[in-house]
N, C-alpha and C. Protein backbone atom coordinates (compact mmCIF):
# COMPACT_ATOMS: atom_id res chain seq x y z
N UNK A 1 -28.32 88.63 -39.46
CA UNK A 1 -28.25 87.32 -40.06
C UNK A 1 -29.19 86.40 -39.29
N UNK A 2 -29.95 85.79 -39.99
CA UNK A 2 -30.70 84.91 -39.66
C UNK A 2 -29.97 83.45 -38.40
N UNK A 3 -30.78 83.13 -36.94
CA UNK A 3 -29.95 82.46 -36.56
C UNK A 3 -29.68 81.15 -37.76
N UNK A 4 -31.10 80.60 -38.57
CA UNK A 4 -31.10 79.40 -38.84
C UNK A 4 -29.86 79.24 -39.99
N UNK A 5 -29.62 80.44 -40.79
CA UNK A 5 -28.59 80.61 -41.93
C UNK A 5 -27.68 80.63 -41.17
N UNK A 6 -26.97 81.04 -39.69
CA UNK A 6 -25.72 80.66 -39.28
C UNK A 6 -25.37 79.13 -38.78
N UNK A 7 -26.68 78.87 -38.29
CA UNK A 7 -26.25 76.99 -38.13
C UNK A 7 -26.24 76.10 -39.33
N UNK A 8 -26.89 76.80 -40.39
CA UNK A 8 -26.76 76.08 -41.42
C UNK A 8 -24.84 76.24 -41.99
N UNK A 9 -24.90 77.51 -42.09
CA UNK A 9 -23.44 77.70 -42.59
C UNK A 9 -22.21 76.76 -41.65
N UNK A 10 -22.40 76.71 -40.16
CA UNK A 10 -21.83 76.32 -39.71
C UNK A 10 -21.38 74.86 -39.73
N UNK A 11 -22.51 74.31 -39.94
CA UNK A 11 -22.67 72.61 -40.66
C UNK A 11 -21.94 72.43 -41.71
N UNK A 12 -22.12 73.29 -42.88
CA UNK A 12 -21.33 72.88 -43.97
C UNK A 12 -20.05 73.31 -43.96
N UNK A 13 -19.70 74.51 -43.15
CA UNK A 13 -18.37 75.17 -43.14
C UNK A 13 -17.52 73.90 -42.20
N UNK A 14 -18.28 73.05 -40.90
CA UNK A 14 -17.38 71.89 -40.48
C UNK A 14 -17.32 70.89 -41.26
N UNK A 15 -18.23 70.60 -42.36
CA UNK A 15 -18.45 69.42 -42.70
C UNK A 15 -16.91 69.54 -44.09
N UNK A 16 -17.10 70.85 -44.54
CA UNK A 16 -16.27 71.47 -45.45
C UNK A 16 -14.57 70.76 -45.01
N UNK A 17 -14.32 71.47 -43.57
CA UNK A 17 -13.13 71.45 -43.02
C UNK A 17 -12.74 69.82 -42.87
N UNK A 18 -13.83 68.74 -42.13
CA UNK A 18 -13.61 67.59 -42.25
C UNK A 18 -13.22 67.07 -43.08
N UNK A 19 -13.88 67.56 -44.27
CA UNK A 19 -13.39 66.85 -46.06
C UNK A 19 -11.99 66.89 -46.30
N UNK A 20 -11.67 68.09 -46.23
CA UNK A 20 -10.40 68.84 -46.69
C UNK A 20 -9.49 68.47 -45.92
N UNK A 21 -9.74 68.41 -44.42
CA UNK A 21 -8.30 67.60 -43.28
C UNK A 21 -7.93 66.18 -43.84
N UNK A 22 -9.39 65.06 -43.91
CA UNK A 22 -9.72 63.85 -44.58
C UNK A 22 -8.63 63.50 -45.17
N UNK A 23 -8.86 64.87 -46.40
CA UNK A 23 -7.84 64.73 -47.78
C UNK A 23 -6.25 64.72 -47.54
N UNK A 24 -6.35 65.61 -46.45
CA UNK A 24 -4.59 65.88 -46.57
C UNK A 24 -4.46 64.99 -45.78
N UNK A 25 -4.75 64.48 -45.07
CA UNK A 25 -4.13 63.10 -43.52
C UNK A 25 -4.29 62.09 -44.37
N UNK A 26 -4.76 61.90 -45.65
CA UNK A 26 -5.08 60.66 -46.80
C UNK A 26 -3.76 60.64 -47.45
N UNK A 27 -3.82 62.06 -47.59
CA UNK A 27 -2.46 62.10 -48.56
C UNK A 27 -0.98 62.01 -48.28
N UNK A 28 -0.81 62.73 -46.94
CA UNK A 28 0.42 63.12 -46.45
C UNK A 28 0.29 61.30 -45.73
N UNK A 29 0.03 60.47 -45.63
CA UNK A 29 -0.33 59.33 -44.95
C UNK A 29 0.39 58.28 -45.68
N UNK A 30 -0.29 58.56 -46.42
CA UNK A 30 0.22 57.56 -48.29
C UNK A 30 1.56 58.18 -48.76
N UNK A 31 1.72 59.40 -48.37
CA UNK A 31 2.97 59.73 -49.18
C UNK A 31 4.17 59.29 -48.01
N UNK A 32 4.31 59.12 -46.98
CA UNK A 32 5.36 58.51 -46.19
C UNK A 32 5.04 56.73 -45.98
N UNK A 33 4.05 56.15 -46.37
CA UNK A 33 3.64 55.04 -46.34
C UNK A 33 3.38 55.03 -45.34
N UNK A 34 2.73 55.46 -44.34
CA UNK A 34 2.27 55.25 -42.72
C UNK A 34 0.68 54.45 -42.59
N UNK A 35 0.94 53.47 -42.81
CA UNK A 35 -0.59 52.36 -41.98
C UNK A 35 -0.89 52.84 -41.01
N UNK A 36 0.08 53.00 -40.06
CA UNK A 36 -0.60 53.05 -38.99
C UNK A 36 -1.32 54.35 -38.63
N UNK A 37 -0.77 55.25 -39.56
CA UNK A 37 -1.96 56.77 -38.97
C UNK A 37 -3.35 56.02 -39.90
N UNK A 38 -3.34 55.73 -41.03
CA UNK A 38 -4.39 55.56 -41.94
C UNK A 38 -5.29 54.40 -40.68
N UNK A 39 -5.38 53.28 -40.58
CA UNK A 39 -5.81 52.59 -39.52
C UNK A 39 -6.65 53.26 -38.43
N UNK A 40 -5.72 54.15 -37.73
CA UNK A 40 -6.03 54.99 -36.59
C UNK A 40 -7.24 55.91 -36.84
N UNK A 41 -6.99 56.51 -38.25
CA UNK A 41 -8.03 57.56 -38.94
C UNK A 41 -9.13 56.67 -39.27
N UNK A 42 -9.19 55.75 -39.52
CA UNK A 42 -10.45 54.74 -40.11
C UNK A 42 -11.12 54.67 -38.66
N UNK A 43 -10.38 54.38 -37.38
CA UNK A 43 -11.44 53.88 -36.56
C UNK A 43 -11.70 55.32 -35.83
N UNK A 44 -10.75 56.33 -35.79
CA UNK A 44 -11.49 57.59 -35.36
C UNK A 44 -12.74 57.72 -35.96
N UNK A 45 -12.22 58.24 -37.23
CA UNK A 45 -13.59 58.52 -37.78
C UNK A 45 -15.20 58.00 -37.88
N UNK A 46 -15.04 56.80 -37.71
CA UNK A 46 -15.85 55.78 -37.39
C UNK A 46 -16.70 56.40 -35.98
N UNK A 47 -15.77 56.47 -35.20
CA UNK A 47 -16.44 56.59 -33.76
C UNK A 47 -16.75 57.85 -33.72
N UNK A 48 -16.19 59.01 -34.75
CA UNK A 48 -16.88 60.43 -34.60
C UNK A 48 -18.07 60.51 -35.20
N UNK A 49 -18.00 59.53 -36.23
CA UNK A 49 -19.49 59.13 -36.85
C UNK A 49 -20.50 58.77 -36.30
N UNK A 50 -19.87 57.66 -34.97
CA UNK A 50 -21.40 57.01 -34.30
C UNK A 50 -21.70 58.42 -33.48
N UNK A 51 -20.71 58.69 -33.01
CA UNK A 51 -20.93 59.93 -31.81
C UNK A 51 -21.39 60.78 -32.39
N UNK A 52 -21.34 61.66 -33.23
CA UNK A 52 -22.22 62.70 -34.16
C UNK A 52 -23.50 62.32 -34.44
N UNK A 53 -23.63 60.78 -34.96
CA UNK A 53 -24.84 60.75 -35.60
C UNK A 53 -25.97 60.75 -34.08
N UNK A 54 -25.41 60.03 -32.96
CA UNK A 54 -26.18 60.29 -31.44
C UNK A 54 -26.46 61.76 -31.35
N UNK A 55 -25.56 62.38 -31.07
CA UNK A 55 -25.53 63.61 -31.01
C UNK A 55 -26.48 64.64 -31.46
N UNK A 56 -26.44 64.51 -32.50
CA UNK A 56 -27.53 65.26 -34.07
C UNK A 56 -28.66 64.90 -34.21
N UNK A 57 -29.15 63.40 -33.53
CA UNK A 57 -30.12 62.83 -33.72
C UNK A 57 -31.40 64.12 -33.13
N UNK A 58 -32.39 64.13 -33.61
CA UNK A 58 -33.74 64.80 -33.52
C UNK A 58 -33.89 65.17 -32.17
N UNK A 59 -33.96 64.31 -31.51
CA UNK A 59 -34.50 64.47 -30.06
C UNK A 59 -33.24 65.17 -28.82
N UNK A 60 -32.27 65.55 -29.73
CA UNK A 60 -31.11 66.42 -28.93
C UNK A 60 -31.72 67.50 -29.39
N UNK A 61 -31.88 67.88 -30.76
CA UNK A 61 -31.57 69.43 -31.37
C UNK A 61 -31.96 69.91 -30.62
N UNK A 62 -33.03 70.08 -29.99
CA UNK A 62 -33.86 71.59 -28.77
C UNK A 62 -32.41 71.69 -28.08
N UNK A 63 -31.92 70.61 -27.05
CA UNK A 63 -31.08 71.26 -26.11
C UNK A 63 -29.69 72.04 -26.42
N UNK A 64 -29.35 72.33 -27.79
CA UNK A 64 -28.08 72.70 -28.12
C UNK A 64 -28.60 73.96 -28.38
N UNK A 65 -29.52 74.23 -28.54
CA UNK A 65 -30.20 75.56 -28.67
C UNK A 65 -30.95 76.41 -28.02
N UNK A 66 -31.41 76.10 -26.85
CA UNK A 66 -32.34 76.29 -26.01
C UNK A 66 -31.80 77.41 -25.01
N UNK A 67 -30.86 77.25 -24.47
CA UNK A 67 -30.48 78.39 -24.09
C UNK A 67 -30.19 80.04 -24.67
N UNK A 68 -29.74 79.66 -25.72
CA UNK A 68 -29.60 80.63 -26.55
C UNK A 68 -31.22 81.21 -27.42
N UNK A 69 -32.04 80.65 -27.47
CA UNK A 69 -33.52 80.89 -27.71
C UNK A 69 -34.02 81.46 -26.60
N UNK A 70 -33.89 80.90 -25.30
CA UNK A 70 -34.63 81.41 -24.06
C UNK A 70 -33.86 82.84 -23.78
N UNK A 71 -32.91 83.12 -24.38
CA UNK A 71 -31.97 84.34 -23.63
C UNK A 71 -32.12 85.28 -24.70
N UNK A 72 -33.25 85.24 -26.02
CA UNK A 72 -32.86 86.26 -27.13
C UNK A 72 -33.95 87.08 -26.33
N UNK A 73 -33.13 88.59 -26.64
CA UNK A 73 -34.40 89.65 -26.49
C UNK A 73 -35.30 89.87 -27.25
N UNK A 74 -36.36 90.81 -27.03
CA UNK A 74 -37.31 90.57 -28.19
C UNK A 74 -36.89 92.28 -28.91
N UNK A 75 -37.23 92.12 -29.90
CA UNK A 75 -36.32 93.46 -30.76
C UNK A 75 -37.49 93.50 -31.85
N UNK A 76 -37.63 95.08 -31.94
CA UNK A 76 -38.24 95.50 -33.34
C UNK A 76 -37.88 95.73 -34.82
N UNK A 77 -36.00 95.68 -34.23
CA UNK A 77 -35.00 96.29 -35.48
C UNK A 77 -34.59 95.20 -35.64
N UNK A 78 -33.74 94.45 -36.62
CA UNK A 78 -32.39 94.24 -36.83
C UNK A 78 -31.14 94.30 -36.49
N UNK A 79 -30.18 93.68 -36.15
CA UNK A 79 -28.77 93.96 -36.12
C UNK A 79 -28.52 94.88 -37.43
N UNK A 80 -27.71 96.41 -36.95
CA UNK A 80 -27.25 97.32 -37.89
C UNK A 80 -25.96 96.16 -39.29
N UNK A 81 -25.25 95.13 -38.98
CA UNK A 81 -24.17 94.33 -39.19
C UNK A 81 -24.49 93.53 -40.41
N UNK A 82 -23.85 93.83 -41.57
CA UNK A 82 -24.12 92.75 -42.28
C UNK A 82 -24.23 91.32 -42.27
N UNK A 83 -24.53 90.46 -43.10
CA UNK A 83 -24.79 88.68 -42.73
C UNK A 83 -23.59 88.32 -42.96
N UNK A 84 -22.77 88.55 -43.97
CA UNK A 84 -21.56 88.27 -43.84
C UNK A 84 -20.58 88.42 -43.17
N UNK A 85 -20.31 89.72 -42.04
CA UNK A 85 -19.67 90.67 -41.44
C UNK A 85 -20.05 89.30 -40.04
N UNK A 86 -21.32 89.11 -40.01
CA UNK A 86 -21.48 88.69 -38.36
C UNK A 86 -21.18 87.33 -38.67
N UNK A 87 -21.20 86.66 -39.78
CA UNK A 87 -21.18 84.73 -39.96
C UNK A 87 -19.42 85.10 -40.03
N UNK A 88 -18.47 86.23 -40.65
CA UNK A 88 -17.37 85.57 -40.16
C UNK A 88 -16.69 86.06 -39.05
N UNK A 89 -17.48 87.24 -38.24
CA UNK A 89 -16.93 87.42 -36.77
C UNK A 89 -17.16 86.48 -36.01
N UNK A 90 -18.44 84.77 -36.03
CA UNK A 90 -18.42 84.43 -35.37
C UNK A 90 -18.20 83.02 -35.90
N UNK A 91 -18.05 82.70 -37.16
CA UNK A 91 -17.37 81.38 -37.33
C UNK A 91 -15.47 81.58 -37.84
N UNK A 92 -15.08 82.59 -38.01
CA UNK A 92 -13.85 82.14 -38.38
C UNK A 92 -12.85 81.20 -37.08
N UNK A 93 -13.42 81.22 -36.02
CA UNK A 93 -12.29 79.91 -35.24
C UNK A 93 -12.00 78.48 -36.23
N UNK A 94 -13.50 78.81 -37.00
CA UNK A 94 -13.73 77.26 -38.01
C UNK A 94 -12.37 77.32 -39.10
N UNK A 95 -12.03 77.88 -39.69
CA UNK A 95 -11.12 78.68 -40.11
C UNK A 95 -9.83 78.68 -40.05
N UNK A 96 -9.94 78.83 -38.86
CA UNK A 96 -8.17 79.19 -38.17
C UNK A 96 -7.85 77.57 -38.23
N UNK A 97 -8.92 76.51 -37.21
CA UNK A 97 -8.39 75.31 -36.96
C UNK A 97 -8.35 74.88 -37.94
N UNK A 98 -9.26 74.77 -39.15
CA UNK A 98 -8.68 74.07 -40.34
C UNK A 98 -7.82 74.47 -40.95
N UNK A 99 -7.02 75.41 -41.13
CA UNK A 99 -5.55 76.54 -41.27
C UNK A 99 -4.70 75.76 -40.62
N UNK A 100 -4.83 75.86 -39.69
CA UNK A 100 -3.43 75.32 -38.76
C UNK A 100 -3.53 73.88 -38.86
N UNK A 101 -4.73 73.47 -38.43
CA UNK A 101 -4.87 71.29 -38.82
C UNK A 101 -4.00 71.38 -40.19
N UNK A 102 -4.96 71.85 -40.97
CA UNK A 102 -4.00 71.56 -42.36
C UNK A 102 -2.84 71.35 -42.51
N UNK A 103 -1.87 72.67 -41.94
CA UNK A 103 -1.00 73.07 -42.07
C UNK A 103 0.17 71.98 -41.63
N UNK A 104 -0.07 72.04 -39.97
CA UNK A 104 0.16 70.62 -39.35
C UNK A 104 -0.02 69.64 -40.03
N UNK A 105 -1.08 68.78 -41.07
CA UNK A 105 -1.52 67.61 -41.20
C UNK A 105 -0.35 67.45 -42.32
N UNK A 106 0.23 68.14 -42.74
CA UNK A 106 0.79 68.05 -44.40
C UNK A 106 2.36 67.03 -43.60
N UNK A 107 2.81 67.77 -42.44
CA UNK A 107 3.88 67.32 -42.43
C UNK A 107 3.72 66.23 -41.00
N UNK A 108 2.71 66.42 -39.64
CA UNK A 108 2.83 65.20 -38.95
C UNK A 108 0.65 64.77 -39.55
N UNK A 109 0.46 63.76 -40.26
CA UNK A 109 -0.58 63.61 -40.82
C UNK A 109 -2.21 63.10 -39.60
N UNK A 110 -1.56 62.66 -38.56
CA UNK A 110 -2.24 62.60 -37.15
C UNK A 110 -2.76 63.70 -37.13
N UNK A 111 -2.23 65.22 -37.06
CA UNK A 111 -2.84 66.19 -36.35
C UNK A 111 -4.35 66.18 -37.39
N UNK A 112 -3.71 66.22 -39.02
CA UNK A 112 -5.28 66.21 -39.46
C UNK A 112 -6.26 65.41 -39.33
N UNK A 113 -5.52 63.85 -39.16
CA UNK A 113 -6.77 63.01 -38.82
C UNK A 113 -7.90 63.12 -37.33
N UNK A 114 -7.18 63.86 -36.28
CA UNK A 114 -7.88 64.38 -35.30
C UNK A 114 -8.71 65.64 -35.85
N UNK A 115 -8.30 66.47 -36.45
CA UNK A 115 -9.02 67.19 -36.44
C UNK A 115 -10.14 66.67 -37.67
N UNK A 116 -10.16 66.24 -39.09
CA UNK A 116 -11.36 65.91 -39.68
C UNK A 116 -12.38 65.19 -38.70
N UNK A 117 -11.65 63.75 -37.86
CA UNK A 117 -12.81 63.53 -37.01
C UNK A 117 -13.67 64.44 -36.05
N UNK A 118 -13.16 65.17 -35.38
CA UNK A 118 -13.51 66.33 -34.42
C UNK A 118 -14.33 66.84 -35.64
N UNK A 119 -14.22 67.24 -36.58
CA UNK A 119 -14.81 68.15 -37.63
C UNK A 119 -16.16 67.29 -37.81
N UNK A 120 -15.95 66.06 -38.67
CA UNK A 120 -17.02 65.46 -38.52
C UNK A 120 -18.05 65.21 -37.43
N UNK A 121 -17.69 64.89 -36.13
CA UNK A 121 -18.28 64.82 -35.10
C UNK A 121 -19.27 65.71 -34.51
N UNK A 122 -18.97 67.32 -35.38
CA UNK A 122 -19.53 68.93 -34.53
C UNK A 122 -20.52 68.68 -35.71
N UNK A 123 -19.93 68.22 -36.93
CA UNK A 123 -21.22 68.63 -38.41
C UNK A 123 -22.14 68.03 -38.33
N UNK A 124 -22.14 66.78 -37.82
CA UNK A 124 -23.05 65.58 -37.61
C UNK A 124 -24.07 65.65 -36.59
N UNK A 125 -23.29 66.47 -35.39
CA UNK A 125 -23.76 66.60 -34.00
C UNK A 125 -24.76 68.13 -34.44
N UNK A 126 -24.42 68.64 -34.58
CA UNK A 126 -25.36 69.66 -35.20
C UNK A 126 -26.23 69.95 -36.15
N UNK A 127 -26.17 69.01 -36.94
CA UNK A 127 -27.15 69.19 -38.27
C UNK A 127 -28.59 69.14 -37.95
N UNK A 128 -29.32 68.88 -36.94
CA UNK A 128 -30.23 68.62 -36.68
C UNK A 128 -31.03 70.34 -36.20
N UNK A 129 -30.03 70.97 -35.50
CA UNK A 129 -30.41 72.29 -35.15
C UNK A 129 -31.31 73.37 -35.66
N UNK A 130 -31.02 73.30 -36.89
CA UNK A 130 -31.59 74.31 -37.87
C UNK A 130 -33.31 74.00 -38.09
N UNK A 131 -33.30 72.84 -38.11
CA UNK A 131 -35.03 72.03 -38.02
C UNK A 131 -35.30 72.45 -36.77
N UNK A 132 -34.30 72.20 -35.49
CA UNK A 132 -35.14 72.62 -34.15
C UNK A 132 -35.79 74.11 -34.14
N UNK A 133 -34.81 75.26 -34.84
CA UNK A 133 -35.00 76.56 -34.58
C UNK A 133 -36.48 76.86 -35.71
N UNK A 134 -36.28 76.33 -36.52
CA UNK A 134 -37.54 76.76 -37.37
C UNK A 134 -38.50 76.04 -37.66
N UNK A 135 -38.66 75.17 -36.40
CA UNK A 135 -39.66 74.33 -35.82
C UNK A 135 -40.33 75.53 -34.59
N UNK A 136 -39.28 76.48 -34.05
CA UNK A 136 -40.19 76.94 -33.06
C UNK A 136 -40.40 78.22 -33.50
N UNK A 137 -39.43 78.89 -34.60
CA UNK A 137 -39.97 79.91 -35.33
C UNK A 137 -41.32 79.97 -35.88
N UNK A 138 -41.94 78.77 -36.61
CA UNK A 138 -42.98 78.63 -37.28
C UNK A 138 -44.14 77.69 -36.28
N UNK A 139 -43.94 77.62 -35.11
CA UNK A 139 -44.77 77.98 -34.26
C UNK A 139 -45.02 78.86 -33.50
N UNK A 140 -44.12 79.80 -32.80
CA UNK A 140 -44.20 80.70 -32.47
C UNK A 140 -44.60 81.89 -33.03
N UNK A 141 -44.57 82.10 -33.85
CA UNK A 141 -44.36 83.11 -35.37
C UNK A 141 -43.50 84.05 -35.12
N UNK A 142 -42.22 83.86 -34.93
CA UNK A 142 -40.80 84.92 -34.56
C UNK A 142 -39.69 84.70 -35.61
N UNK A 143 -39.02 85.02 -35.52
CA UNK A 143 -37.54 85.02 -36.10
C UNK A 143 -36.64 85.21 -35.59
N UNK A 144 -35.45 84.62 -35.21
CA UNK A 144 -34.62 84.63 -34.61
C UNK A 144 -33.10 85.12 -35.35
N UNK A 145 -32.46 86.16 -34.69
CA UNK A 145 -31.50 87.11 -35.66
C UNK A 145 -30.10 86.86 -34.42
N UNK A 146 -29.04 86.82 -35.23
CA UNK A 146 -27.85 86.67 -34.29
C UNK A 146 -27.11 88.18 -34.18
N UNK A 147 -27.00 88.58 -33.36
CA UNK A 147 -26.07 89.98 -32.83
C UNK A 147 -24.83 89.64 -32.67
N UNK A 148 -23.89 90.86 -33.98
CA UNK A 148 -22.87 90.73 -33.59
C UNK A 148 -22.01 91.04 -32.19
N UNK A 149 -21.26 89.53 -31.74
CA UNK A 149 -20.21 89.81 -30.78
C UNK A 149 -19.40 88.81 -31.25
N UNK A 150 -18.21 88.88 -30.24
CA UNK A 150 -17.21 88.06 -30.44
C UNK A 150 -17.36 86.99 -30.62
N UNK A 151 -16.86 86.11 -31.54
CA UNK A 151 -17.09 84.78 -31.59
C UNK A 151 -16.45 83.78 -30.16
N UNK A 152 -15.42 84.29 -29.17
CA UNK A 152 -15.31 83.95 -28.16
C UNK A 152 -15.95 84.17 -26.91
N UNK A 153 -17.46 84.58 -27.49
CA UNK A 153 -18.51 85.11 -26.35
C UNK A 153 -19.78 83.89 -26.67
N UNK A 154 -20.30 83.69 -25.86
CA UNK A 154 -22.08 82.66 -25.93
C UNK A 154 -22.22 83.79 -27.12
N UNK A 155 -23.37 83.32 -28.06
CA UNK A 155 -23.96 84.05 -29.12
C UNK A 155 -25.49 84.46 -28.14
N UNK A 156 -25.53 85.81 -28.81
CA UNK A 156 -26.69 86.46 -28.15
C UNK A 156 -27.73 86.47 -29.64
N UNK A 157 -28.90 86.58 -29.22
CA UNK A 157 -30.23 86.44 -30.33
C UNK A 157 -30.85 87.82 -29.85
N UNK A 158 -31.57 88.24 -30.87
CA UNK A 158 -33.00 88.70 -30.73
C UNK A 158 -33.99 88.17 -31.52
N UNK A 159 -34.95 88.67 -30.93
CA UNK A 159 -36.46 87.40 -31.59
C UNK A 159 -36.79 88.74 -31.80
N UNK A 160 -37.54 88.86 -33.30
CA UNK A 160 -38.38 89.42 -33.75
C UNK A 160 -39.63 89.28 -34.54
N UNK A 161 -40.57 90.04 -34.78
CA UNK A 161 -41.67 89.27 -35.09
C UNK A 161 -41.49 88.52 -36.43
N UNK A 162 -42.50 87.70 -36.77
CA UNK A 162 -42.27 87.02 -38.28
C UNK A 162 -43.98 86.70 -38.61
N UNK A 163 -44.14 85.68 -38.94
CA UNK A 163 -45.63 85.30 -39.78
C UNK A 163 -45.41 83.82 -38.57
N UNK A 164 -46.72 84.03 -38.00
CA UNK A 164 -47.11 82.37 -37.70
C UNK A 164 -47.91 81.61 -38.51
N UNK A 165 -48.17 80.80 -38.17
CA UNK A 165 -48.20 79.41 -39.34
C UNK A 165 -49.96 79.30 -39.05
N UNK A 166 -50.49 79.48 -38.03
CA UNK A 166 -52.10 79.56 -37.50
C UNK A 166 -52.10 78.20 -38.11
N UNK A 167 -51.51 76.89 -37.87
CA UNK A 167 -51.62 75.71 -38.09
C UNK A 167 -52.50 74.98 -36.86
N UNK A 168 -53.38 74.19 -36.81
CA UNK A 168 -54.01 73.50 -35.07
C UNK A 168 -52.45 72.84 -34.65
N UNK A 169 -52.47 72.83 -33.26
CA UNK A 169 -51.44 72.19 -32.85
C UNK A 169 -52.42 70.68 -33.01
């Protein structure tokens, strides 16, 4: 699997989970009449917003990635692992917490409003990534492939060759 198709997935799969917590901490909120979680959720979210949008901003993306670029080996093959097989060995934590937030949010509506903000905060904070990686793919002329391991492990890369761009710097 392509690294740039797993940060992409990963963006929309938090941005996904944010929506959906949003909804139920909206709902379960309104349905006991509680202001005061709704209030609380307005200014979280707010501040996961400013903090994400810092975060995500352009001139971070290299460093959220950089380690994990400097540490890929260089490889002639492929991961044997399908794209699907390795995007949900290493995003389903995304998954579980929106499972359980949910689950939680229906009956104390706080737990979801923490977690959509947290959700929002990682989608926001990361969206920028995917431009960093195939900013240096298409200068470098490589490709960068994710190897399956545990999703409770650093993600390991290999770089393999691709087409460079023979653009002038």
């Amino acid at each position: 699997m392509p690294y740039t198709d797993l940060l992409r997935l990963t963006v929309f799969l938090t941005g996904a989970e944010a929506t959906a917590l949003g909804a139920i901490a909206a709902i379960a909120a309104g349905r006991i009449d509680d202001t005061t979680t709704i209030l609380v959720a307005a200014v979280w979210w707010l501040v996961a917003l400013a903090v994400g949008l810092y975060l995500g901003r352009p001139a971070n993306a290299g460093g959220g990635v950089r380690n994990a670029l400097a540490q890929a080996r260089t490889a002639t093959s492929l991961p044997d692992e399908t794209a699907a097989r390795i995007a949900l060995g290493r995003l389903w934590p995304i998954g579980v917490t929106a499972l359980a937030a949910g689950i939680l949010g229906i009956f104390f509506p706080g737990v979801a409003v923490v977690g959509a903000g947290y959700a929002l905060l990682v989608a926001l904070a990361w969206r920028t990534r995917e431009a960093a990686v195939l900013g240096i793919e298409q200068r470098d002329g490589v490709k960068f492939y994710v190897v399956p391991t545990s999703a409770l492990r650093p993600i390991m890369l290999v770089r393999t060759p691709g087409l460079s761009s023979n653009r002038p710097i």
